[in-house]
N, C-alpha and C. Protein backbone atom coordinates (compact mmCIF):
# COMPACT_ATOMS: atom_id res chain seq x y z
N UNK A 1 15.94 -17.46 -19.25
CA UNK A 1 15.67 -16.24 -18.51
C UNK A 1 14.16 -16.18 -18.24
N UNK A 2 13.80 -15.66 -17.19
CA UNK A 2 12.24 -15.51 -16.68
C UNK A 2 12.47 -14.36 -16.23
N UNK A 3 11.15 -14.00 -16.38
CA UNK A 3 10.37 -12.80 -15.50
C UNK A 3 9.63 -12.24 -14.62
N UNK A 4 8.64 -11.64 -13.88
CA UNK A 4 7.84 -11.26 -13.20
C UNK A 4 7.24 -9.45 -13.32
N UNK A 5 6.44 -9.70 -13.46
CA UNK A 5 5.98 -8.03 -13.14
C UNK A 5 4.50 -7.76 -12.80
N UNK A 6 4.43 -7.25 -11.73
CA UNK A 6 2.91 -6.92 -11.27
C UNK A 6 2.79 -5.66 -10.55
N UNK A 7 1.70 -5.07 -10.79
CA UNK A 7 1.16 -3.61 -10.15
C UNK A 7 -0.29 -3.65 -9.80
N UNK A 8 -0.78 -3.27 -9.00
CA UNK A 8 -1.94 -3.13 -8.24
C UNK A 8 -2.19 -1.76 -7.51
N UNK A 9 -3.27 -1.50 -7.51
CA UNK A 9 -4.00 -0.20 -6.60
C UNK A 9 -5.22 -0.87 -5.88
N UNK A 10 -5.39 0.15 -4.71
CA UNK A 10 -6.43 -0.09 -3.70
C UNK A 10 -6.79 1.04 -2.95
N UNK A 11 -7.79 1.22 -2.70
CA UNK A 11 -8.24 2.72 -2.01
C UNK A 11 -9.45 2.05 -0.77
N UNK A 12 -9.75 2.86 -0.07
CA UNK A 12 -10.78 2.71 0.58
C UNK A 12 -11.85 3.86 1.12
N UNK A 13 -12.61 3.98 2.15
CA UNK A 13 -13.08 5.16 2.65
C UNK A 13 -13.93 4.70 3.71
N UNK A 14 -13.47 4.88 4.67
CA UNK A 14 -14.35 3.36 5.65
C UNK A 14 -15.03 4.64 6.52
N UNK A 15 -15.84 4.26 7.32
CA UNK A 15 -16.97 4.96 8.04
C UNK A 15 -16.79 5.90 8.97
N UNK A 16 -15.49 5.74 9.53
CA UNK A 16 -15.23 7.07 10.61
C UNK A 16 -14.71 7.93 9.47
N UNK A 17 -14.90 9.33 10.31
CA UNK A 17 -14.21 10.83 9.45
C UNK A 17 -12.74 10.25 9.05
N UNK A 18 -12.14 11.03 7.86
CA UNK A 18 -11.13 10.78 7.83
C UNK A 18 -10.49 9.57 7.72
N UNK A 19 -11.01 8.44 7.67
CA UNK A 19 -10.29 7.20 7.52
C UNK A 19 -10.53 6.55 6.39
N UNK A 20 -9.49 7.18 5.69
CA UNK A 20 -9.34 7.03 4.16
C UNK A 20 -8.02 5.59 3.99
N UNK A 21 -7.37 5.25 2.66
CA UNK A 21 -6.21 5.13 2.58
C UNK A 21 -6.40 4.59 1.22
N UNK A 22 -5.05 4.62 0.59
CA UNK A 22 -4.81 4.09 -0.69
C UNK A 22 -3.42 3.90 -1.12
N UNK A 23 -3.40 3.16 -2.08
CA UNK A 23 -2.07 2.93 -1.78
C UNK A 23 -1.71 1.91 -3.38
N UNK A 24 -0.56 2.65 -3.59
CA UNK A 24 -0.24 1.64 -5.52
C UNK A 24 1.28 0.77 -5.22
N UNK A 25 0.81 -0.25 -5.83
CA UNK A 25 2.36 -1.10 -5.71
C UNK A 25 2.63 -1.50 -7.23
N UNK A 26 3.95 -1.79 -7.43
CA UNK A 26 4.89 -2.64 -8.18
C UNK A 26 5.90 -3.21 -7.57
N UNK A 27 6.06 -4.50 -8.47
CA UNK A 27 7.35 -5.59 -8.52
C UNK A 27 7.34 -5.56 -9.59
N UNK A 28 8.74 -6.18 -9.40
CA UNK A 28 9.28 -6.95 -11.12
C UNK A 28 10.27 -7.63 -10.34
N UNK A 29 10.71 -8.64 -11.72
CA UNK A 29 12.05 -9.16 -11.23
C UNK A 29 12.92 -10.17 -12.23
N UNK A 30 13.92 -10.15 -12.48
CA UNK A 30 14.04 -11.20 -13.44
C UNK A 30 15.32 -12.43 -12.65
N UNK A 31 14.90 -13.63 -13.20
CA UNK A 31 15.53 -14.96 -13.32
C UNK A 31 16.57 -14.98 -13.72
N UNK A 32 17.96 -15.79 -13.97
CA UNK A 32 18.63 -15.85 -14.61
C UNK A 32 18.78 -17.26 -14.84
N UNK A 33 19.54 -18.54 -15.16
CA UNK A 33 19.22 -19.35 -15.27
C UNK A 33 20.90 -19.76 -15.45
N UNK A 34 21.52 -20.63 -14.18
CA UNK A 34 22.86 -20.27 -14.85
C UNK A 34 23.54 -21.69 -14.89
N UNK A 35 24.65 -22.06 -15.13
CA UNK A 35 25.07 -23.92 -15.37
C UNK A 35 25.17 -24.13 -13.51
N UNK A 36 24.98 -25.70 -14.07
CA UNK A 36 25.07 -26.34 -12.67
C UNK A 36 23.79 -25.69 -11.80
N UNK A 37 23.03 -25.59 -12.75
CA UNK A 37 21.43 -25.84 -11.91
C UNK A 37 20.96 -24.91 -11.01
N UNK A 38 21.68 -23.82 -11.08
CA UNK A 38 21.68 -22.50 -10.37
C UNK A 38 20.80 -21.79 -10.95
N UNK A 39 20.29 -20.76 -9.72
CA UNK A 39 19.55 -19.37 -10.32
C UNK A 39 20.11 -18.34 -9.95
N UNK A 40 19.55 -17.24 -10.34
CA UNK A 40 20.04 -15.82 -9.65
C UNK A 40 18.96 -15.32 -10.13
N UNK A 41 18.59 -14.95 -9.06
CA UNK A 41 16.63 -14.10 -8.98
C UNK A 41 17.14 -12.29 -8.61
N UNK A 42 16.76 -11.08 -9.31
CA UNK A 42 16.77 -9.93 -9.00
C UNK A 42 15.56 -9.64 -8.95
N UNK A 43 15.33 -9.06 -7.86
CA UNK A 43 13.74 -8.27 -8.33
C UNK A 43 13.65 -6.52 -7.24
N UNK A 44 12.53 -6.58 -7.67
CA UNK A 44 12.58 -4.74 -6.51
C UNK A 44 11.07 -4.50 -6.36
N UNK A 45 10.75 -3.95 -5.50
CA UNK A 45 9.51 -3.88 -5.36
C UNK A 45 9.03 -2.27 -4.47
N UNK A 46 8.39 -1.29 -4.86
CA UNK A 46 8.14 -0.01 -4.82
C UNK A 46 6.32 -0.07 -4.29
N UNK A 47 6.32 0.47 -3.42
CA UNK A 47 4.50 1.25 -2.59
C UNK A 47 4.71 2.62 -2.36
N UNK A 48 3.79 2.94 -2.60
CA UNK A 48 3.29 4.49 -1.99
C UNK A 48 1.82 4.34 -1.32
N UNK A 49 2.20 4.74 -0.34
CA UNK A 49 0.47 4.29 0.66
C UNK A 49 -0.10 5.89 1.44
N UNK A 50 -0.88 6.54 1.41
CA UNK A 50 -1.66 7.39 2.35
C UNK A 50 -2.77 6.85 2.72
N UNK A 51 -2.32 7.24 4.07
CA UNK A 51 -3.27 6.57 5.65
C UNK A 51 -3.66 7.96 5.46
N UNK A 52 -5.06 8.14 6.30
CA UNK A 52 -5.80 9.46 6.85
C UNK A 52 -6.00 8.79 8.35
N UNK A 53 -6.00 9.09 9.30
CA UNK A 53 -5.99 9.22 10.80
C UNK A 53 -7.36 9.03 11.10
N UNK A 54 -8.10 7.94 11.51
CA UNK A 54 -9.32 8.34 12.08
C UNK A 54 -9.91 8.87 13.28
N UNK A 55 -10.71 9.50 13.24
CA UNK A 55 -11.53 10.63 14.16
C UNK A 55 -12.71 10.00 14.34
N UNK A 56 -13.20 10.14 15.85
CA UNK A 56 -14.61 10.20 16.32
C UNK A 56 -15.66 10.91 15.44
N UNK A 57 -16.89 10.45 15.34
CA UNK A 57 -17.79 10.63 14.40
C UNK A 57 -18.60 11.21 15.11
N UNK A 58 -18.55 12.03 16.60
CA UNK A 58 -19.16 12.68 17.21
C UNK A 58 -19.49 14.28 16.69
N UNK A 59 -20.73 14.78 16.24
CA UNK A 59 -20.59 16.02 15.70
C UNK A 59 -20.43 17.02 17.14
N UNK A 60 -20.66 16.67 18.23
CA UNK A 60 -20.58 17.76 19.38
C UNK A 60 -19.17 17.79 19.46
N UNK A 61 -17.61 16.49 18.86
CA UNK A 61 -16.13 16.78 19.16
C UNK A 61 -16.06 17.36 17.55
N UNK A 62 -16.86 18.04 16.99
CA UNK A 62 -16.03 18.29 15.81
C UNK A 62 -15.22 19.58 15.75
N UNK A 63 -14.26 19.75 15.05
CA UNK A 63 -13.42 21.15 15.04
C UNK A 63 -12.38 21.00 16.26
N UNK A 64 -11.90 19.71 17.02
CA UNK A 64 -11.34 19.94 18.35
C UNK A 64 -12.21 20.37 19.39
N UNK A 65 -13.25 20.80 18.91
CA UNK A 65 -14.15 20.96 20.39
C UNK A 65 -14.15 19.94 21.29
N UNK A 66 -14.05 20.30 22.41
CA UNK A 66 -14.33 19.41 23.61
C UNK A 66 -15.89 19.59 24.45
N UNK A 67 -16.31 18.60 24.80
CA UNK A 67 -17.66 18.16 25.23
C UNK A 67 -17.46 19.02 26.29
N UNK A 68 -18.27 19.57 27.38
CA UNK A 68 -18.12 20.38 28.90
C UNK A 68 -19.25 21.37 29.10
């Protein structure tokens, strides 16, 4: 029998307003090991990710204002 299991996180915050994201994962999975040289692999794998939308970095469009 074998295994697998891994989890990771990552975030960011990059230079326009609002353009964030982050996001956590897991896997796992296990092997089985069966006669006649066979496997049977299960595994599953789960993310949760938030995106933020990026926006112009213009302070005259801020609030929805429009330029005019």
């Amino acid at each position: 029998m074998g295994y697998h299991f891994s989890a990771s996180r990552q975030s960011k915050d990059g230079y326009l307003r609002n353009n964030f994201q982050w996001n956590n994962n897991f896997a796992g999975g296990l092997q089985f090991f069966l006669p006649f040289e066979a496997n049977l692999w299960l595994g599953a794998r789960y993310s949760k990710v938030n995106y933020g939308f990026p926006v112009i970095n213009d302070p005259s469009r801020a609030r929805g204002r429009q330029p005019g």
